[in-house]
Protein backbone atom coordinates (compact mmCIF):
# COMPACT_ATOMS: atom_id res chain seq x y z
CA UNK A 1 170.63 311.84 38.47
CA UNK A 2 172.96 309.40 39.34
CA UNK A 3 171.24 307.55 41.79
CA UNK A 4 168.27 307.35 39.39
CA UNK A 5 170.37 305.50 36.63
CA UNK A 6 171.53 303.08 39.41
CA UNK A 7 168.01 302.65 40.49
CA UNK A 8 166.69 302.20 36.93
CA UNK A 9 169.50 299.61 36.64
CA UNK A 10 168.66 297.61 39.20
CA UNK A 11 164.76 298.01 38.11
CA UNK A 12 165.71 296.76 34.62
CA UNK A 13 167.89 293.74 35.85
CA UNK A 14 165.36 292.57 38.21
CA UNK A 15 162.95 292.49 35.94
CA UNK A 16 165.50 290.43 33.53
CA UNK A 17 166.25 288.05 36.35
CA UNK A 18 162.23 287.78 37.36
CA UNK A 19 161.36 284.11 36.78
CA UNK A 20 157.65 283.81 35.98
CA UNK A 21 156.07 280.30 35.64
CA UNK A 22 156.31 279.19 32.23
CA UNK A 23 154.31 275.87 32.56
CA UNK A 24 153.43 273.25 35.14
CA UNK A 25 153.99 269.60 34.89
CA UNK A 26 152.87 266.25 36.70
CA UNK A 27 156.07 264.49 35.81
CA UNK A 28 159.33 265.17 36.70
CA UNK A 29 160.58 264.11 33.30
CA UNK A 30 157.87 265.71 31.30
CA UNK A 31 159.67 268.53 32.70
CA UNK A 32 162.74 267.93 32.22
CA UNK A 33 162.34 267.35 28.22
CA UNK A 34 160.66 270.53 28.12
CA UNK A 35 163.44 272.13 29.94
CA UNK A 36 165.78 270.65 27.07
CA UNK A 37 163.72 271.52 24.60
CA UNK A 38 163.83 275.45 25.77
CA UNK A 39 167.11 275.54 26.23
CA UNK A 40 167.87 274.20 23.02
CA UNK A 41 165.98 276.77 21.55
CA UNK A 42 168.26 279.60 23.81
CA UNK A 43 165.14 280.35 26.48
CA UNK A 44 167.08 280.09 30.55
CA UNK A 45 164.87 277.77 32.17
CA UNK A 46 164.60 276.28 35.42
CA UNK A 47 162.70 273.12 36.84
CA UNK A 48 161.44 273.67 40.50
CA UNK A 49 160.31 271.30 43.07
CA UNK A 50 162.52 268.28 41.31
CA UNK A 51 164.28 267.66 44.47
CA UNK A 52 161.27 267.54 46.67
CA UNK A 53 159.31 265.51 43.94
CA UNK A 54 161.82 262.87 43.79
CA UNK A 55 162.29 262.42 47.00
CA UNK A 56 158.62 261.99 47.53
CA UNK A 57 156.58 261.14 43.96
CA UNK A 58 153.20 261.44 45.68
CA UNK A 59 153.93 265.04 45.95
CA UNK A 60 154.43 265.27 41.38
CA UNK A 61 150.66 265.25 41.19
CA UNK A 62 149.99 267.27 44.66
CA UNK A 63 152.07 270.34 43.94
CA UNK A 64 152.99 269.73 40.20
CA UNK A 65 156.36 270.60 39.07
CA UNK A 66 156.80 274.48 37.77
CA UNK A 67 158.89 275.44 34.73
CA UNK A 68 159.89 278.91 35.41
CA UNK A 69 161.98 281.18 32.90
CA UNK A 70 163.08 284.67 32.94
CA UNK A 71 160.10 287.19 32.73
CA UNK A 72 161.75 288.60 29.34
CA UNK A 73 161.64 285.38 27.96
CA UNK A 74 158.48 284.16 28.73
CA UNK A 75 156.49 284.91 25.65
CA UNK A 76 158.78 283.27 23.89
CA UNK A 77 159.17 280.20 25.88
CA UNK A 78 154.84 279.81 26.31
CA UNK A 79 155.47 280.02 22.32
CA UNK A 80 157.49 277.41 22.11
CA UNK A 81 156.13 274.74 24.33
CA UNK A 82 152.23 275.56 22.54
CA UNK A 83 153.79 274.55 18.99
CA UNK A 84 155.37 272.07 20.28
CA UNK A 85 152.24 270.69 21.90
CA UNK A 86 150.66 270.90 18.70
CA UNK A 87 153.51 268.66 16.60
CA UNK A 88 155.41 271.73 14.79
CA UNK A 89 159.17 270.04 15.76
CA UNK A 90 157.36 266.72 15.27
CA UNK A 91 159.59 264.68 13.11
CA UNK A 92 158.49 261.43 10.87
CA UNK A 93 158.50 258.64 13.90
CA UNK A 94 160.10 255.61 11.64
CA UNK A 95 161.15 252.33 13.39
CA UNK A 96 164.45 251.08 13.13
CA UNK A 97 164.37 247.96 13.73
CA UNK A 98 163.18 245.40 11.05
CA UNK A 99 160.25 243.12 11.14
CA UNK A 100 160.89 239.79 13.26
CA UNK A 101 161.24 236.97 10.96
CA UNK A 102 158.98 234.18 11.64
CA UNK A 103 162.23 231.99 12.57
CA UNK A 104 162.67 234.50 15.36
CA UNK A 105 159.37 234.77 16.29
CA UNK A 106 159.02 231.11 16.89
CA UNK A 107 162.07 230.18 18.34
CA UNK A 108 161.21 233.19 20.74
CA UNK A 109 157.71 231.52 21.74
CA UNK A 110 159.69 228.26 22.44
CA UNK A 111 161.69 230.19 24.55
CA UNK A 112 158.55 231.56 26.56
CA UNK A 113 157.34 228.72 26.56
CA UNK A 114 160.15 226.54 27.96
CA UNK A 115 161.09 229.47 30.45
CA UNK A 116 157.53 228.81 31.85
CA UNK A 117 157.52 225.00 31.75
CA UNK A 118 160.57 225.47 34.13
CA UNK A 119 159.01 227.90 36.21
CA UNK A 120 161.15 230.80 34.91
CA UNK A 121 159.79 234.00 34.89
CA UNK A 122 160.81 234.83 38.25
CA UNK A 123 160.20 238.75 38.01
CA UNK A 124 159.06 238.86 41.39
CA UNK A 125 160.21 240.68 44.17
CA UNK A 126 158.53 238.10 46.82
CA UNK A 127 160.75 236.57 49.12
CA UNK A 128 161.90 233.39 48.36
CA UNK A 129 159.21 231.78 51.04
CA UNK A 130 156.44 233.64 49.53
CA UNK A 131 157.01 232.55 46.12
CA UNK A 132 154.57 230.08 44.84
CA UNK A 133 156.15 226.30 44.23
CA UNK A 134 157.38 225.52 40.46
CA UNK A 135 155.85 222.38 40.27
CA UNK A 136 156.60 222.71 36.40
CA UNK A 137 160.00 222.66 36.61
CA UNK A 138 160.27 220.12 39.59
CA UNK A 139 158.40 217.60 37.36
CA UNK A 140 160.80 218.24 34.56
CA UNK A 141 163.75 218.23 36.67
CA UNK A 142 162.24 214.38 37.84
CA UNK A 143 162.15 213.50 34.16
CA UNK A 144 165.13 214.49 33.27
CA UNK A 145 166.64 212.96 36.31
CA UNK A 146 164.80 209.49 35.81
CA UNK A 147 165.84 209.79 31.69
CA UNK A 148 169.48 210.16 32.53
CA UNK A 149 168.90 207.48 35.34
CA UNK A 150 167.53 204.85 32.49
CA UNK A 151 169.69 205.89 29.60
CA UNK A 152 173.13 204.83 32.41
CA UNK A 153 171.17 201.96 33.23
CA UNK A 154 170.86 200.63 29.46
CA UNK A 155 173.87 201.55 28.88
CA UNK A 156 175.85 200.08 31.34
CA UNK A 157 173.53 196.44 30.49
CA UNK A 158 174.58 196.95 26.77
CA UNK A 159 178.30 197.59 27.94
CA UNK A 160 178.59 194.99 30.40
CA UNK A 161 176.31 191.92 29.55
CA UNK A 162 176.06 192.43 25.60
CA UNK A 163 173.34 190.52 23.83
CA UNK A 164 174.40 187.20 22.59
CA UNK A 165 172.74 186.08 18.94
């Protein structure tokens, strides 16, 4: 008798402790928000294969990455995720942030703009010898240098031979 209530025990916990797969994912973070979002709602979960998937992405869509919960909990947990799915816990999605006035907006075009006269933009990775040549901002560099060149020139005549009249 005893060593039947030891062995039904042991049955029971295992069974308790018996992860089943709950869902399977292609994203690593897709995963991980439904993990939050079951254990927010008290279900033990557990994201597998996020070590090997990070390591190596390719492998996210190859073996897909398994949410697994305890067997007792499973019901639940498939529960959960389905109303989810279908936008139960979906909440009003409101922006925050106000409309851009049209000040912003256009002094934020001038910025573009200017940025890419220059030859800004320089969100490239390239090495610097594979980078295509700014000519854009050479030429205004030039400018600028032959303005400032021309306004120290007049200057300095105005300063140091004024007009006479």
């Amino acid at each position: 008798m005893w060593r039947r209530s030891i062995k039904q025990a042991i049955g029971e916990l295992s069974s308790h402790m018996a992860l089943v797969e709950i869902a399977r994912f292609t994203d690593v973070y897709e995963a991980d928000l439904a993990a939050a979002f079951l254990a927010s709602h008290d279900v033990e979960v557990s994201v597998t294969e996020r070590f090997q998937t990070t390591v190596d992405p390719l492998m996210q869509r190859a073996l897909g990455i398994r949410l697994m919960a305890p067997a007792s909990q499973a019901a639940m947990a498939r529960d959960l995720l389905a109303r989810a799915r279908s936008g139960e816990f979906a909440e009003a999605d409101e922006d925050d942030l106000p409309d851009a006035t049209p000040l912003a907006r256009g002094v934020g075009g001038a910025l573009a703009v200017a940025a890419w006269a220059t030859g800004g933009f320089w969100g490239s990775s390239l090495p610097r010898r594979l980078r295509p040549l700014a000519w854009q901002g050479m030429l205004l560099s030039a400018l600028l240098v032959v303005a400032v060149m021309l306004a120290v020139f007049l200057i300095g005549k105005v300063l140091l031979d004024p007009p006479r009249g």
